[in-house]
N, C-alpha and C. Protein backbone atom coordinates (compact mmCIF):
# COMPACT_ATOMS: atom_id res chain seq x y z
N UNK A 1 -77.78 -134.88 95.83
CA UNK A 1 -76.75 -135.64 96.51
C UNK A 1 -77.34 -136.96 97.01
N UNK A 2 -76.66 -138.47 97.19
CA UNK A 2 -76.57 -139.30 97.51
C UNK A 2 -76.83 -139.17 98.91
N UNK A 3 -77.73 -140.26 99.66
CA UNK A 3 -77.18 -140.23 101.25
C UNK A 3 -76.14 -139.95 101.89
N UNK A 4 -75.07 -140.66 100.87
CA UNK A 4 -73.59 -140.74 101.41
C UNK A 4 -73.32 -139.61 101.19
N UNK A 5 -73.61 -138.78 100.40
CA UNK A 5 -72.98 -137.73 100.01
C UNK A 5 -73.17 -136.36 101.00
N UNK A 6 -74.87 -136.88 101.57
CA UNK A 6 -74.67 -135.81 102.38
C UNK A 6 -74.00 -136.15 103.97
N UNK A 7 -74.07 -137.23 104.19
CA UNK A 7 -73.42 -137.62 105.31
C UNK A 7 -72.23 -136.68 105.07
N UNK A 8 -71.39 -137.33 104.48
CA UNK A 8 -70.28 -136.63 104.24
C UNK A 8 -70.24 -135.14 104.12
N UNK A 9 -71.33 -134.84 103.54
CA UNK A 9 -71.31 -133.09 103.63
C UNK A 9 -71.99 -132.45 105.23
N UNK A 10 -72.22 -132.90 105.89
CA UNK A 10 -72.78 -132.23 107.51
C UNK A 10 -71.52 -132.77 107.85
N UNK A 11 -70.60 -133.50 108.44
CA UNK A 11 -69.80 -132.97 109.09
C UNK A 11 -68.71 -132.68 108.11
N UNK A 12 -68.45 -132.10 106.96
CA UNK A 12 -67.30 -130.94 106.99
C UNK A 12 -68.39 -129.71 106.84
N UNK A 13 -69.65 -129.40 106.80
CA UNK A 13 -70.13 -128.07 107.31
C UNK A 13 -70.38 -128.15 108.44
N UNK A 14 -70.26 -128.47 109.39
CA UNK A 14 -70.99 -128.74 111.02
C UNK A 14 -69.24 -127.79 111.19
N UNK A 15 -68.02 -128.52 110.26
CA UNK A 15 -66.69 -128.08 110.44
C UNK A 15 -66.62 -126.95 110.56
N UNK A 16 -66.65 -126.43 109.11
CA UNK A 16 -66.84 -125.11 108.91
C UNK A 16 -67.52 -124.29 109.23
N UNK A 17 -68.64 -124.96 109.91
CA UNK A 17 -69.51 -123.22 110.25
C UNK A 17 -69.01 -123.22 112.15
N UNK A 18 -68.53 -124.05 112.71
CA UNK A 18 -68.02 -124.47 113.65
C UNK A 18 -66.66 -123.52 114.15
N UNK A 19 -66.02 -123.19 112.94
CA UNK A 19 -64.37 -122.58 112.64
C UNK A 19 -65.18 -121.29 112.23
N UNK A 20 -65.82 -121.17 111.37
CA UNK A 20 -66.56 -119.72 111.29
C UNK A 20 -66.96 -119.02 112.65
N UNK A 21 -67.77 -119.96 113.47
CA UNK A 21 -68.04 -119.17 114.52
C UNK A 21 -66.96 -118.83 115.57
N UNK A 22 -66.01 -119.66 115.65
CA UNK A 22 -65.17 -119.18 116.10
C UNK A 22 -64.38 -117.46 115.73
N UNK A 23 -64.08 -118.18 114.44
CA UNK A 23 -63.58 -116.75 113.95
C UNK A 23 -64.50 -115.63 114.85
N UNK A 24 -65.31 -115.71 114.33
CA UNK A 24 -66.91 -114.73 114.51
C UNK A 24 -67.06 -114.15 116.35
N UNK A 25 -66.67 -115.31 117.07
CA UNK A 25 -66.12 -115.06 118.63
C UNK A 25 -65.06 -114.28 119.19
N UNK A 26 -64.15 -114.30 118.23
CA UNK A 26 -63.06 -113.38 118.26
C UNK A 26 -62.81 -112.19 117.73
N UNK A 27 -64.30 -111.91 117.04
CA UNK A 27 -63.93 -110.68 116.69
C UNK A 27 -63.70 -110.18 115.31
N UNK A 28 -63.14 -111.04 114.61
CA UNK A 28 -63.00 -111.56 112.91
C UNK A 28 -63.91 -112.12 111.69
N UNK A 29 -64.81 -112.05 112.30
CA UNK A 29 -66.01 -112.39 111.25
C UNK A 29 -66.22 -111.40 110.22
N UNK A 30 -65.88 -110.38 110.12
CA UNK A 30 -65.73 -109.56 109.35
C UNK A 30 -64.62 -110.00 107.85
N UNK A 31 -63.84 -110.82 108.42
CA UNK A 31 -62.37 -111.43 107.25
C UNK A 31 -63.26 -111.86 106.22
N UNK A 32 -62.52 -111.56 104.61
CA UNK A 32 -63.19 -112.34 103.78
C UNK A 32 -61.88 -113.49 103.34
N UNK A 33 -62.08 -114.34 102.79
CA UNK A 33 -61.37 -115.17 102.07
C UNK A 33 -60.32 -114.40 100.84
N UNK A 34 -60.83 -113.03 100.54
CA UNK A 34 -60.06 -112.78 99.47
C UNK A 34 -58.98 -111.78 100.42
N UNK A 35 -58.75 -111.66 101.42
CA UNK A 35 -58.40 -110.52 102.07
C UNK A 35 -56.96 -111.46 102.19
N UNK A 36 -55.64 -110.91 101.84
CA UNK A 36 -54.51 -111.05 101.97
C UNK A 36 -53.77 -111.54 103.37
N UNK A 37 -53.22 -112.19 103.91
CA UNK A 37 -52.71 -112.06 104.92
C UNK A 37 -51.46 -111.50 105.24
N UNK A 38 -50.77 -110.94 104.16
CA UNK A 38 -50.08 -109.73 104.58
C UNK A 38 -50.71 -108.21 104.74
N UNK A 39 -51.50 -108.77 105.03
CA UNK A 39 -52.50 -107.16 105.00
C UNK A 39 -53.26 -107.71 106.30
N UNK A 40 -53.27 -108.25 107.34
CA UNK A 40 -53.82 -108.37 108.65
C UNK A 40 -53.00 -107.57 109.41
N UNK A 41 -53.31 -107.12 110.53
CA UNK A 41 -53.00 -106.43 111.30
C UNK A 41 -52.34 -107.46 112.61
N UNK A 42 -51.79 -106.85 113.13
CA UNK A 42 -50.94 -108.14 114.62
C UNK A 42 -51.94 -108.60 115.29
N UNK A 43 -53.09 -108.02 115.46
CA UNK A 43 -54.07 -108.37 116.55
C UNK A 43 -55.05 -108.91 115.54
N UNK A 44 -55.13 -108.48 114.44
CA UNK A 44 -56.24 -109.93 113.77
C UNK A 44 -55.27 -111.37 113.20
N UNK A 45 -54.06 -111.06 113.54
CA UNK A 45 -53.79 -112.26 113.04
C UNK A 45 -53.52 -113.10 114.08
N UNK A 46 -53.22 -112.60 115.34
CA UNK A 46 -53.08 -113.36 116.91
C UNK A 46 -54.76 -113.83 116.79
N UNK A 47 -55.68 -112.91 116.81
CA UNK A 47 -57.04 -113.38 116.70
C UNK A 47 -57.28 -114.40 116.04
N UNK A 48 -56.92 -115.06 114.94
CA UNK A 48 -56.66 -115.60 113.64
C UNK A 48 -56.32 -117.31 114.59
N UNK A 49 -55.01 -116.98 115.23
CA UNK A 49 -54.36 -118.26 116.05
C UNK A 49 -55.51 -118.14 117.08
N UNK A 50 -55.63 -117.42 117.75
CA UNK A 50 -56.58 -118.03 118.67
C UNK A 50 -57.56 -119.27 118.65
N UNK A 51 -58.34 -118.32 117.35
CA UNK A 51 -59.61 -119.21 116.96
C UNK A 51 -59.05 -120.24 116.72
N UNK A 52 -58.12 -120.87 116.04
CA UNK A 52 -57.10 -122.05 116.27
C UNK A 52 -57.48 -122.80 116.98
N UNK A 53 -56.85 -122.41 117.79
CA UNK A 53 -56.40 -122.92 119.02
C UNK A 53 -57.37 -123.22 120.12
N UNK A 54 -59.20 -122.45 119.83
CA UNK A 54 -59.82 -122.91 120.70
C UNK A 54 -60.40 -124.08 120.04
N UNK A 55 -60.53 -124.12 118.67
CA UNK A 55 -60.91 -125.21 118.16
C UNK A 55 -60.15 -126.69 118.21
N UNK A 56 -59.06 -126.55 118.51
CA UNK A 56 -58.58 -127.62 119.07
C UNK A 56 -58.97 -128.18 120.33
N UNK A 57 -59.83 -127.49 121.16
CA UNK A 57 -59.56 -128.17 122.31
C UNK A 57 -58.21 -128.59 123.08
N UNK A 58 -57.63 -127.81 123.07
CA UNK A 58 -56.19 -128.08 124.09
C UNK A 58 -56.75 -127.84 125.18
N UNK A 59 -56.24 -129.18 126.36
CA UNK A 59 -56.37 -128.45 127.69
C UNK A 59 -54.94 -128.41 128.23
N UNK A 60 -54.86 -127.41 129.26
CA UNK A 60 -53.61 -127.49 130.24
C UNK A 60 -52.10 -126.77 129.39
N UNK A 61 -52.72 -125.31 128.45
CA UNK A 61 -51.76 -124.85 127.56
C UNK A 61 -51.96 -123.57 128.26
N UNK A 62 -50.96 -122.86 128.66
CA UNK A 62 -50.51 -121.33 128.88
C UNK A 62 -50.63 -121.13 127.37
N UNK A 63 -51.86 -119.90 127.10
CA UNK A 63 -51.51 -118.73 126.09
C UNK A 63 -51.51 -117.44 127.16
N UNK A 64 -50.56 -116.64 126.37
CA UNK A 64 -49.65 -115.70 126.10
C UNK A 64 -50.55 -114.62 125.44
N UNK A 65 -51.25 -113.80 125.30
CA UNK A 65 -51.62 -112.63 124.41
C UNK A 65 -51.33 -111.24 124.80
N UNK A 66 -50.48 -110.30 123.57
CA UNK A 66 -50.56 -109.26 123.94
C UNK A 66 -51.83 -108.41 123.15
N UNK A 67 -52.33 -107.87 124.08
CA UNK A 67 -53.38 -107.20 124.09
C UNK A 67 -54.26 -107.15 122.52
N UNK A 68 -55.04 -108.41 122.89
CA UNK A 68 -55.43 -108.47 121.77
C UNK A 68 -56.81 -108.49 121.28
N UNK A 69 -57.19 -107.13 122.15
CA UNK A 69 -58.64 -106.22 122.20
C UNK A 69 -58.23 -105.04 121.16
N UNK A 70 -56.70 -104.87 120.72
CA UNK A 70 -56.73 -103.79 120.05
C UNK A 70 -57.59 -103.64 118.78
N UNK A 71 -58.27 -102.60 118.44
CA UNK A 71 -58.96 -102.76 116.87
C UNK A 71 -60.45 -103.11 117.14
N UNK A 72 -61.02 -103.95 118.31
CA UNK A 72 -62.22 -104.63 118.42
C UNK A 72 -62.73 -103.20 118.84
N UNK A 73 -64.40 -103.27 118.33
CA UNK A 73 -65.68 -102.86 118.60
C UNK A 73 -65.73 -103.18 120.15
N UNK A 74 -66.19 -102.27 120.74
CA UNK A 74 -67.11 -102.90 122.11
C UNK A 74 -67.45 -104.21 122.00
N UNK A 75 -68.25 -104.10 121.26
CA UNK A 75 -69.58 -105.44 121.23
C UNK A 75 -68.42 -106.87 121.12
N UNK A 76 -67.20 -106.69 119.86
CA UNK A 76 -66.43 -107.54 119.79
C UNK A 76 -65.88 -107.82 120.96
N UNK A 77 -65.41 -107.07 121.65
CA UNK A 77 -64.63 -107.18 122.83
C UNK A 77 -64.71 -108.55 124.52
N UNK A 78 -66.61 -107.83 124.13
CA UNK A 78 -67.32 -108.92 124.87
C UNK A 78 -67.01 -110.31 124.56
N UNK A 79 -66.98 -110.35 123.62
CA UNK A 79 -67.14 -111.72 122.74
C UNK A 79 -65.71 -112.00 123.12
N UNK A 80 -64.66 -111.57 122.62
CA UNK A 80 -63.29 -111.84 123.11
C UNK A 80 -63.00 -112.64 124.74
N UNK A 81 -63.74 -111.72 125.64
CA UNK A 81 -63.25 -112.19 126.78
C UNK A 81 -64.15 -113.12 126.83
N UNK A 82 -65.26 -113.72 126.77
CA UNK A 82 -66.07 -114.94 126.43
C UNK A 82 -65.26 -115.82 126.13
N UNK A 83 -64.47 -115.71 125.28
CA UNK A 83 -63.35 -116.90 124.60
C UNK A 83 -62.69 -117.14 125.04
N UNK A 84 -61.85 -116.20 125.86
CA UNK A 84 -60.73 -116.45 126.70
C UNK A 84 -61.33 -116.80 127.73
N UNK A 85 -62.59 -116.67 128.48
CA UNK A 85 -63.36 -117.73 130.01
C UNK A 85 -63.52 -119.14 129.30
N UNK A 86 -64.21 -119.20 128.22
CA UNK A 86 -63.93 -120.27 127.44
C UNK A 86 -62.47 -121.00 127.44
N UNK A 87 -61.77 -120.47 127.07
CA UNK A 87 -60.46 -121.55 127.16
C UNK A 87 -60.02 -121.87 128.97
N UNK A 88 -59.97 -120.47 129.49
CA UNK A 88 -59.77 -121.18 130.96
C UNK A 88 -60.43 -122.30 131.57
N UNK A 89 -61.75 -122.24 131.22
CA UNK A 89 -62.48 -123.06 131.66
C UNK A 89 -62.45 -124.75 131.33
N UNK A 90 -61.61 -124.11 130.43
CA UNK A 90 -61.27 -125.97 129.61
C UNK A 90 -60.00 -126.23 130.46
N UNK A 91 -59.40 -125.77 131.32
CA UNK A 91 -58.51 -125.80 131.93
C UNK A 91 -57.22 -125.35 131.60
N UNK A 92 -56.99 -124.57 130.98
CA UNK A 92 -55.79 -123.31 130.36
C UNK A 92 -55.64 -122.54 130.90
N UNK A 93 -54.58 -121.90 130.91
CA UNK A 93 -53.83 -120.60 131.70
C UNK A 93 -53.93 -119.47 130.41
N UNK A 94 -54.38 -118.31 131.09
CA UNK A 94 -54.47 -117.20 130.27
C UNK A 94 -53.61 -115.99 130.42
N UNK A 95 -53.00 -115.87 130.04
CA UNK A 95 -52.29 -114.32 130.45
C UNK A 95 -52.32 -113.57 129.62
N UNK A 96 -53.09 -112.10 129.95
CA UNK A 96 -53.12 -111.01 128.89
C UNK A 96 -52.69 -109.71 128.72
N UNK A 97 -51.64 -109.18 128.57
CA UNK A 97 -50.67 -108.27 128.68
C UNK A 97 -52.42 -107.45 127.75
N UNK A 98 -52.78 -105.94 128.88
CA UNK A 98 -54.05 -105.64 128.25
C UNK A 98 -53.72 -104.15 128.51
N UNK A 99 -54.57 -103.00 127.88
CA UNK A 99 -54.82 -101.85 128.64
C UNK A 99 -56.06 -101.38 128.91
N UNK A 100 -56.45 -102.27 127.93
CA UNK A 100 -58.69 -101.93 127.80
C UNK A 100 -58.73 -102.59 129.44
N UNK A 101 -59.86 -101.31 129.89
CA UNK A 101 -60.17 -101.64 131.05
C UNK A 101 -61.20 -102.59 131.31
N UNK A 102 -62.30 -102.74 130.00
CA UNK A 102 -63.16 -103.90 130.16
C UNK A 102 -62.46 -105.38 130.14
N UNK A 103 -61.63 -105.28 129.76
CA UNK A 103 -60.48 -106.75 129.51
C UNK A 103 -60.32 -106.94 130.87
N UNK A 104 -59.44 -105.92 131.31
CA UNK A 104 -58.96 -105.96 132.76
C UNK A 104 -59.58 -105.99 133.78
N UNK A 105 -61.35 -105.70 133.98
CA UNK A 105 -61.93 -106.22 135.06
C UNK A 105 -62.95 -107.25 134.63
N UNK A 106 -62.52 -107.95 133.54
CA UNK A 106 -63.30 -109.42 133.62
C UNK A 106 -62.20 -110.47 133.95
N UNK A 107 -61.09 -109.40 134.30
CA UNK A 107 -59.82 -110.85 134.94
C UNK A 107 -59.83 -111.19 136.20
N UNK A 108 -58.91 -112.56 136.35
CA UNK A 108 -59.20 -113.47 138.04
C UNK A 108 -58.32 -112.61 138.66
N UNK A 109 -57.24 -112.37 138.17
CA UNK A 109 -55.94 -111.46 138.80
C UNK A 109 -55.72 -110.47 138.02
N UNK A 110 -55.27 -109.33 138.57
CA UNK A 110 -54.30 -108.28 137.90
C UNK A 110 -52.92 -108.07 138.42
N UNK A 111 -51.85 -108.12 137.78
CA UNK A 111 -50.22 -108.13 137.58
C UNK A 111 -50.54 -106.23 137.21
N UNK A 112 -50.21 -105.27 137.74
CA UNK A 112 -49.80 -103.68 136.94
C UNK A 112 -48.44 -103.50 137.52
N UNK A 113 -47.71 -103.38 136.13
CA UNK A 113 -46.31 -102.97 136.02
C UNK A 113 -45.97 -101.51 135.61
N UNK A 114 -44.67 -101.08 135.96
CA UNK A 114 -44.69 -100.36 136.03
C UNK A 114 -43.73 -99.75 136.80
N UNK A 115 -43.36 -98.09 137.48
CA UNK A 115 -44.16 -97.14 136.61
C UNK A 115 -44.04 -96.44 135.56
N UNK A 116 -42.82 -97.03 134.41
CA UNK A 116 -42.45 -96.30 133.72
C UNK A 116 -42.33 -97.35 132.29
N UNK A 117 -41.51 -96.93 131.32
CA UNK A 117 -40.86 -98.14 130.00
C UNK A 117 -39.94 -98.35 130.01
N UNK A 118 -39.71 -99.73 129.07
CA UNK A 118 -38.09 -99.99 129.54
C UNK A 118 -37.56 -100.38 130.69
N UNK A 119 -35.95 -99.36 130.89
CA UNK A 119 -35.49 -99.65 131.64
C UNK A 119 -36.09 -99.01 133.16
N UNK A 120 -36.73 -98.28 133.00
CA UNK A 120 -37.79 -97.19 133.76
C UNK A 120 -39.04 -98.03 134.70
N UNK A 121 -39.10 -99.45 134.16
CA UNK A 121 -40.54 -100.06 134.31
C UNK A 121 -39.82 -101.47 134.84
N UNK A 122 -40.82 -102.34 134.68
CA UNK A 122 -40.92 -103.95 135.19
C UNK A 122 -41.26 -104.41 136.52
N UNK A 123 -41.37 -103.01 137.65
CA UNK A 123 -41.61 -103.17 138.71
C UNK A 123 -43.24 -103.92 139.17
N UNK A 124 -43.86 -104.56 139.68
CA UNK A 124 -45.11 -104.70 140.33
C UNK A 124 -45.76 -103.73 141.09
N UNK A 125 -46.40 -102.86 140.30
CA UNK A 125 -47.15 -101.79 141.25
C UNK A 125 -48.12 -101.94 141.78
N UNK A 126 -48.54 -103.25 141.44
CA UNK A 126 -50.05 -103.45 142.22
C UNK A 126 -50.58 -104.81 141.68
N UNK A 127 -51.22 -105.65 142.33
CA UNK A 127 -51.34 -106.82 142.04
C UNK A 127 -52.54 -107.54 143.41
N UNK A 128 -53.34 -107.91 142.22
CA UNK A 128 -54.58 -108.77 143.05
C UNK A 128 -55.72 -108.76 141.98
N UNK A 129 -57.10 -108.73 142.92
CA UNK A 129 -58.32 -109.04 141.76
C UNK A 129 -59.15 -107.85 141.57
N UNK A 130 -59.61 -107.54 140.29
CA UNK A 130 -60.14 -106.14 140.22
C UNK A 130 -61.83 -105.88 141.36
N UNK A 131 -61.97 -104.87 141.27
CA UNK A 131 -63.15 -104.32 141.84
C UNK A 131 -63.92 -105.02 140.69
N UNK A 132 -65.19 -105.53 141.55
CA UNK A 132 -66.32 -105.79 140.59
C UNK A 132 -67.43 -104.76 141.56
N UNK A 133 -68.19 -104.57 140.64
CA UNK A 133 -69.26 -103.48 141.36
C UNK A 133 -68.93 -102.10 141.98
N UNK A 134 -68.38 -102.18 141.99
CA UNK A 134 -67.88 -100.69 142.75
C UNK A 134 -68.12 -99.56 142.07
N UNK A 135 -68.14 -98.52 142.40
CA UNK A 135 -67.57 -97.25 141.55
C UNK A 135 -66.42 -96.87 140.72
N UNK A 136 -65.65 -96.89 141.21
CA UNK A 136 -63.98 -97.16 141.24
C UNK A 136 -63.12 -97.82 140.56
N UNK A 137 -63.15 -98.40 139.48
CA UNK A 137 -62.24 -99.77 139.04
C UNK A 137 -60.87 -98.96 139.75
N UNK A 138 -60.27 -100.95 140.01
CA UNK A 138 -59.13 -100.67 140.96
C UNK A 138 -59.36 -102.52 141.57
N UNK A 139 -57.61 -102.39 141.99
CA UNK A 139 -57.28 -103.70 142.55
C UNK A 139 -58.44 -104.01 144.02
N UNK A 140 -58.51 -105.11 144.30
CA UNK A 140 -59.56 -105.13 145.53
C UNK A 140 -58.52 -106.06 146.83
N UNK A 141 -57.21 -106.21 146.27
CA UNK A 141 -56.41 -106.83 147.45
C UNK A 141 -55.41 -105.47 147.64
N UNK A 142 -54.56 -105.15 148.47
CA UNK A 142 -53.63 -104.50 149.21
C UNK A 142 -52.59 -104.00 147.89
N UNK A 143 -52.28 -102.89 147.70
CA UNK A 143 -51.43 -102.72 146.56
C UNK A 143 -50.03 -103.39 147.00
N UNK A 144 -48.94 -103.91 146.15
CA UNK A 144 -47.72 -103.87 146.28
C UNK A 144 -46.75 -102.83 146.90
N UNK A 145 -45.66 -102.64 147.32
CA UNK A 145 -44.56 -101.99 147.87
C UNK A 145 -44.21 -101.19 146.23
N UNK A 146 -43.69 -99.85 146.61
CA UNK A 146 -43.94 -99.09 145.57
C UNK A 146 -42.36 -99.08 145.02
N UNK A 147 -41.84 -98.90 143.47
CA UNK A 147 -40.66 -100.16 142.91
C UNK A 147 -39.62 -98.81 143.92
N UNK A 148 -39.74 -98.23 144.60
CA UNK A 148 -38.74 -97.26 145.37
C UNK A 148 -38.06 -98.20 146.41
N UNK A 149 -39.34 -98.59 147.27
CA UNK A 149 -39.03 -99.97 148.17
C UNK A 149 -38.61 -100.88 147.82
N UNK A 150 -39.28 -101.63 146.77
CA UNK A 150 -38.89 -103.06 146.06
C UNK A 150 -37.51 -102.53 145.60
N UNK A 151 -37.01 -102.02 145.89
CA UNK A 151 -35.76 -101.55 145.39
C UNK A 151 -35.54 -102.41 143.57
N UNK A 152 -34.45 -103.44 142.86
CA UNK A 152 -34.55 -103.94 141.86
C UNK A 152 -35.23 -105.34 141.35
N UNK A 153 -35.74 -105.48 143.26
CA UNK A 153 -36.47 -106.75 142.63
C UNK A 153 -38.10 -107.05 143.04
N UNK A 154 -38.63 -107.78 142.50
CA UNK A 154 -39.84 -108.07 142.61
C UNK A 154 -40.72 -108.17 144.10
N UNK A 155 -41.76 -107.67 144.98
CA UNK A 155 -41.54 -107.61 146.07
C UNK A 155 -41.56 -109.43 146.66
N UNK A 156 -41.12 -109.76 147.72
CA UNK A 156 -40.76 -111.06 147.76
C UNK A 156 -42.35 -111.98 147.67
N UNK A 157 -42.25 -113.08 147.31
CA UNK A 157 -43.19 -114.13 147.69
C UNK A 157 -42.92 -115.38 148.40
N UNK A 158 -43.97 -115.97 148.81
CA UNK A 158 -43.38 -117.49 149.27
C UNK A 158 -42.82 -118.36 148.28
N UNK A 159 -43.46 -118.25 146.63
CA UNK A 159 -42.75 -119.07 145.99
C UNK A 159 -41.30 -118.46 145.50
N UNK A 160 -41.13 -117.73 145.41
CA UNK A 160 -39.65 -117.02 145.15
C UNK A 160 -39.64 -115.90 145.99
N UNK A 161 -38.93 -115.97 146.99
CA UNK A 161 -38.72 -114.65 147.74
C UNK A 161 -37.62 -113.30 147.05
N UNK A 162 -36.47 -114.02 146.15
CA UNK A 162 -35.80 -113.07 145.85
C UNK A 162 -35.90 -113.28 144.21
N UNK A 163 -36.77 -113.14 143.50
CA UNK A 163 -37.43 -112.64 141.93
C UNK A 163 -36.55 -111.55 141.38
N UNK A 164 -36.25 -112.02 140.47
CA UNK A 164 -35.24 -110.64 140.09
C UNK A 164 -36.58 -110.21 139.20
N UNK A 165 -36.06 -108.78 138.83
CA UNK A 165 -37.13 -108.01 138.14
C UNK A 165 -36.41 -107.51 136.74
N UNK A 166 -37.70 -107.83 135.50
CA UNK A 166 -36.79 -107.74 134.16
C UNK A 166 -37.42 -106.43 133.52
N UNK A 167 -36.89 -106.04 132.98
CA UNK A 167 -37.36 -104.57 131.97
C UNK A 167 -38.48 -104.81 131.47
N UNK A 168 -39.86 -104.42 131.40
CA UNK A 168 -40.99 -104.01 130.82
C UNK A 168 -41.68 -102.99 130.57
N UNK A 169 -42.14 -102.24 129.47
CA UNK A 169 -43.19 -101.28 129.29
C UNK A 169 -44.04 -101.55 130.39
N UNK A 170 -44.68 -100.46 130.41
CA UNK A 170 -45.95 -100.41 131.60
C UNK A 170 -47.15 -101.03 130.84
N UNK A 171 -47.56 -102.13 131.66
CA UNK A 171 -48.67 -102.49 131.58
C UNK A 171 -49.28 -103.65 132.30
N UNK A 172 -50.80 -103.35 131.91
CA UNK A 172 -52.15 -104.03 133.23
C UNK A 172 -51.99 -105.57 132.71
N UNK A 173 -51.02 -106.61 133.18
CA UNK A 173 -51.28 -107.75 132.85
C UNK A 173 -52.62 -108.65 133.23
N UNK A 174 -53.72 -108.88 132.80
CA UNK A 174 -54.68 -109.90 133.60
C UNK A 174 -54.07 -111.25 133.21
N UNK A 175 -54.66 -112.08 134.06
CA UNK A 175 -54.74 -113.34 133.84
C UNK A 175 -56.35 -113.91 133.98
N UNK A 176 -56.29 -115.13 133.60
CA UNK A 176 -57.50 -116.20 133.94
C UNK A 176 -56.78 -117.34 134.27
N UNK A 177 -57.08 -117.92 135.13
CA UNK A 177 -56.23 -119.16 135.58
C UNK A 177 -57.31 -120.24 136.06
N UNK A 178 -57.19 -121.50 135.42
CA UNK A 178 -57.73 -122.26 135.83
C UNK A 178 -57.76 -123.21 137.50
N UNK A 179 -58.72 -123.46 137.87
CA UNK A 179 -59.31 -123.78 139.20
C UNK A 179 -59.60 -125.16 139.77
């Protein structure tokens, strides 16, 4: 190759191995190129956008993920929430509808809904920041009013005191929220 030629070739590999590692952060490094994408699964293909999306560098974007530790290895898992401190830290809002408990105590907040599905659920059963160190995993602020009390709506706050409350499956929402 020409000088020019390799100029030109380090940064589209600096690109690509750049987007590789990403992949590779999320958990997906395993994908080959010949592997179909109607044949991904919901959580490798949300994985898929992620890596996206951290490679863009967006700051100041709410993502949305539902639980999208499903399928990962331990070891992957780590790496996952790495990515997602990674994007908060760029200044993004994270919210992760999760049930893996390692997900859920590397979060700033926990949202647990609940106690039932459906029409059965959506209540706030507990809400604050997890135990770090402890024995115990478990919220480390005051649980919520239990949805008997909260009667149909959300228990009040200063920013909305009267929150209506919408139908949800049960589950440990974390967040990461930028600071």
């Amino acid at each position: 190759m020409t000088e020019t030629e390799r100029a030109i070739a380090r940064l589209i590999v600096r690109e690509i191995s750049e987007r590789l590692a990403f992949l590779e952060n999320v958990g997906i490094g395993y994908l080959s190129l010949a592997r179909s994408a109607r044949s991904l699964s919901g959580g490798e293909a949300q994985r898929i956008r992620l890596a996206t999306q951290i490679g863009s560098s967006l700051v100041g974007v709410m993502y949305v993920l539902d639980e999208p530790s499903i399928g990962l290895h331990q070891r992957d898992n780590a790496k996952l929430i790495a990515t997602l401190d990674r994007l908060r830290d760029l200044g993004n809002t994270v919210i992760v509808v999760e049930h893996d408990e390692g997900t859920m105590m590397a979060a700033d907040h926990i949202v647990d809904l609940g106690p039932g599905a459906g029409e059965h659920g959506g209540h706030v059963i507990a809400a604050g920041t997890p135990r770090r160190g402890g024995r115990e995993p478990g919220l480390a602020d005051r649980p919520v009013p239990s949805p008997a009390s909260a009667g149909s709506r959300f228990p009040p706050s200063a920013a909305n005191p009267t929150a209506p409350c919408s139908s949800a499956a049960p589950a440990n929402t974390t967040s990461r929220t930028s600071t």
